[in-house]
Protein backbone atom coordinates (compact mmCIF):
# COMPACT_ATOMS: atom_id res chain seq x y z
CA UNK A 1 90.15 66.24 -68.91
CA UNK A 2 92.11 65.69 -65.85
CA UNK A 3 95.68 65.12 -65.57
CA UNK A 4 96.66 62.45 -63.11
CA UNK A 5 100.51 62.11 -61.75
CA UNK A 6 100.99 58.72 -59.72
CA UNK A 7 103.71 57.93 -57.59
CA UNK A 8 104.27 53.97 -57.97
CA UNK A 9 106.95 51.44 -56.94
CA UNK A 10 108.23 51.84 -60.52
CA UNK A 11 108.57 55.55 -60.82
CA UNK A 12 106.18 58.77 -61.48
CA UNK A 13 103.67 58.04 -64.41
CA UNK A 14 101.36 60.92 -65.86
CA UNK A 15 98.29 60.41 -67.61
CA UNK A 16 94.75 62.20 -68.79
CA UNK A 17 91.81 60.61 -67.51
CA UNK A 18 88.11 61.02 -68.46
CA UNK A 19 86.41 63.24 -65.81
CA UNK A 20 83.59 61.42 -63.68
CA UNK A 21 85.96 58.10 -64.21
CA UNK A 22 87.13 56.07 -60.95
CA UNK A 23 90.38 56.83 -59.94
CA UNK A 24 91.47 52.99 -59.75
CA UNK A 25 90.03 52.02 -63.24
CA UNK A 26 92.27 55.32 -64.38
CA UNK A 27 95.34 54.00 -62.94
CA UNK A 28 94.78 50.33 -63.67
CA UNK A 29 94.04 51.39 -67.84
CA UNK A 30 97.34 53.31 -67.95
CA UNK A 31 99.56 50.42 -66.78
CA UNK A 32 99.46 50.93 -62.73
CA UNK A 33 98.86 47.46 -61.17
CA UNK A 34 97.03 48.83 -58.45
CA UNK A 35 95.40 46.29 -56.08
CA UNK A 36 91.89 46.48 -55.78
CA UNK A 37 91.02 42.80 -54.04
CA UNK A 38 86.71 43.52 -53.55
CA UNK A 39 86.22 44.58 -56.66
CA UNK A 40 85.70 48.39 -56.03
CA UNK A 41 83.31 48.07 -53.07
CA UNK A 42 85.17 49.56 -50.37
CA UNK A 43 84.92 46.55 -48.55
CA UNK A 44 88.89 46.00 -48.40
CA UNK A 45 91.18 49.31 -48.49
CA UNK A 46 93.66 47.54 -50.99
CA UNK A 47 93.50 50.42 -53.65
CA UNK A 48 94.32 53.13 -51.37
CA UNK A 49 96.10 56.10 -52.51
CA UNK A 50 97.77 59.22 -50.35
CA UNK A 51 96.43 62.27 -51.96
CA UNK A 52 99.72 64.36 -52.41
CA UNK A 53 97.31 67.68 -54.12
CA UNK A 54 94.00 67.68 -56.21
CA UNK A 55 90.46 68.23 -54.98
CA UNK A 56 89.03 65.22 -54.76
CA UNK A 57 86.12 65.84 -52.63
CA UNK A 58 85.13 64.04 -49.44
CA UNK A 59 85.12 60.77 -48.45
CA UNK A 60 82.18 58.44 -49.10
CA UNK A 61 80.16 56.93 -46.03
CA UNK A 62 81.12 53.76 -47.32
CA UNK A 63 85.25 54.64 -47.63
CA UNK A 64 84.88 56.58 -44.21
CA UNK A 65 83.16 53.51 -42.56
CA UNK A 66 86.22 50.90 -43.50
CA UNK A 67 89.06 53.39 -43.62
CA UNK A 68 87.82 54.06 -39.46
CA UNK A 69 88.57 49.94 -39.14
CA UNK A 70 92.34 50.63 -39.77
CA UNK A 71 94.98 51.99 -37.23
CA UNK A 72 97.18 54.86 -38.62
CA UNK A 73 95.62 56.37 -41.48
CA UNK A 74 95.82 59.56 -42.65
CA UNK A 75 93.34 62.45 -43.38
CA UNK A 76 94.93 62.81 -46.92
CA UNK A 77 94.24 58.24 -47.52
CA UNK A 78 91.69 58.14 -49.88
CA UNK A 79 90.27 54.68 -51.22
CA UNK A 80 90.63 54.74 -55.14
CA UNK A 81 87.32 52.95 -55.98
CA UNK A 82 85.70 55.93 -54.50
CA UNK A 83 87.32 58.83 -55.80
CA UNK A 84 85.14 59.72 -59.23
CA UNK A 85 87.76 62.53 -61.18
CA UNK A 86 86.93 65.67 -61.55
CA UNK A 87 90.21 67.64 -61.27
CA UNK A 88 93.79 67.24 -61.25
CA UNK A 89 95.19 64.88 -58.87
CA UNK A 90 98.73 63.76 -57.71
CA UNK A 91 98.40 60.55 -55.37
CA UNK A 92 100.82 58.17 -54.33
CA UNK A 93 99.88 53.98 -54.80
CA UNK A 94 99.99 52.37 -51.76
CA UNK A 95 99.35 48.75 -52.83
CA UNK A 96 100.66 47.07 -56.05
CA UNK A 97 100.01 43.72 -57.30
CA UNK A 98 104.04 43.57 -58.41
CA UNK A 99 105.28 44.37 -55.09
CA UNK A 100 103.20 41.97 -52.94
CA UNK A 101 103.04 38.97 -55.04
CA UNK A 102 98.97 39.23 -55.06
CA UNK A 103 96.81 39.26 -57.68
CA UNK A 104 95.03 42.56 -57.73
CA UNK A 105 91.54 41.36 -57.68
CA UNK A 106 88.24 41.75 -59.65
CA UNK A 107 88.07 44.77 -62.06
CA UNK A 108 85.78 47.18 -60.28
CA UNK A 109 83.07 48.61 -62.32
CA UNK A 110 82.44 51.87 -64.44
């Protein structure tokens, strides 16, 4: 089972996480209001994460497509809808619902 290790605006959490799982659903079920406004499409880049170390794979047509629409990001930004676990992983949230004010969005899908 991988162990995940988030930075947040709130501190460091760890947590075990089912292998195959979305990374956002992960975070979101062990108390991390991570912003995910299209529902887990990759449509809108509000659940990215900085990959800090894990193997997470590449990045999905569909992740590489939007994340190409916005200035300044870097190789290790990963869009948590479209990281599926399969590993150890130590990322740092980028957008929280508690720090901007926003409702997160639509609960993406298994």
């Amino acid at each position: 089972m991988p162990k995940i290790t988030a930075e947040t605006a709130t501190g460091t959490v760890n947590f075990d996480c089912s292998e195959g799982r979305k990374l956002v659903l992960c975070l979101e079920d062990n108390g991390v209001d991570i912003m995910h406004r299209c529902g887990g499409n990759a449509r809108c880049t509000t659940c990215r994460v900085e990959v800090l170390s894990g193997d997470i794979g590449s990045r999905t047509e569909a992740e590489e497509a939007i994340l190409a629409t916005k200035p300044d990001i870097a190789p290790n930004t990963r869009l948590s809808c479209q990281i599926r676990l399969n590993g150890d992983v130590h990322v740092k949230v980028i957008n929280q619902a508690s720090v901007t004010g926003i409702e997160p969005g639509t609960r993406p899908e298994e």
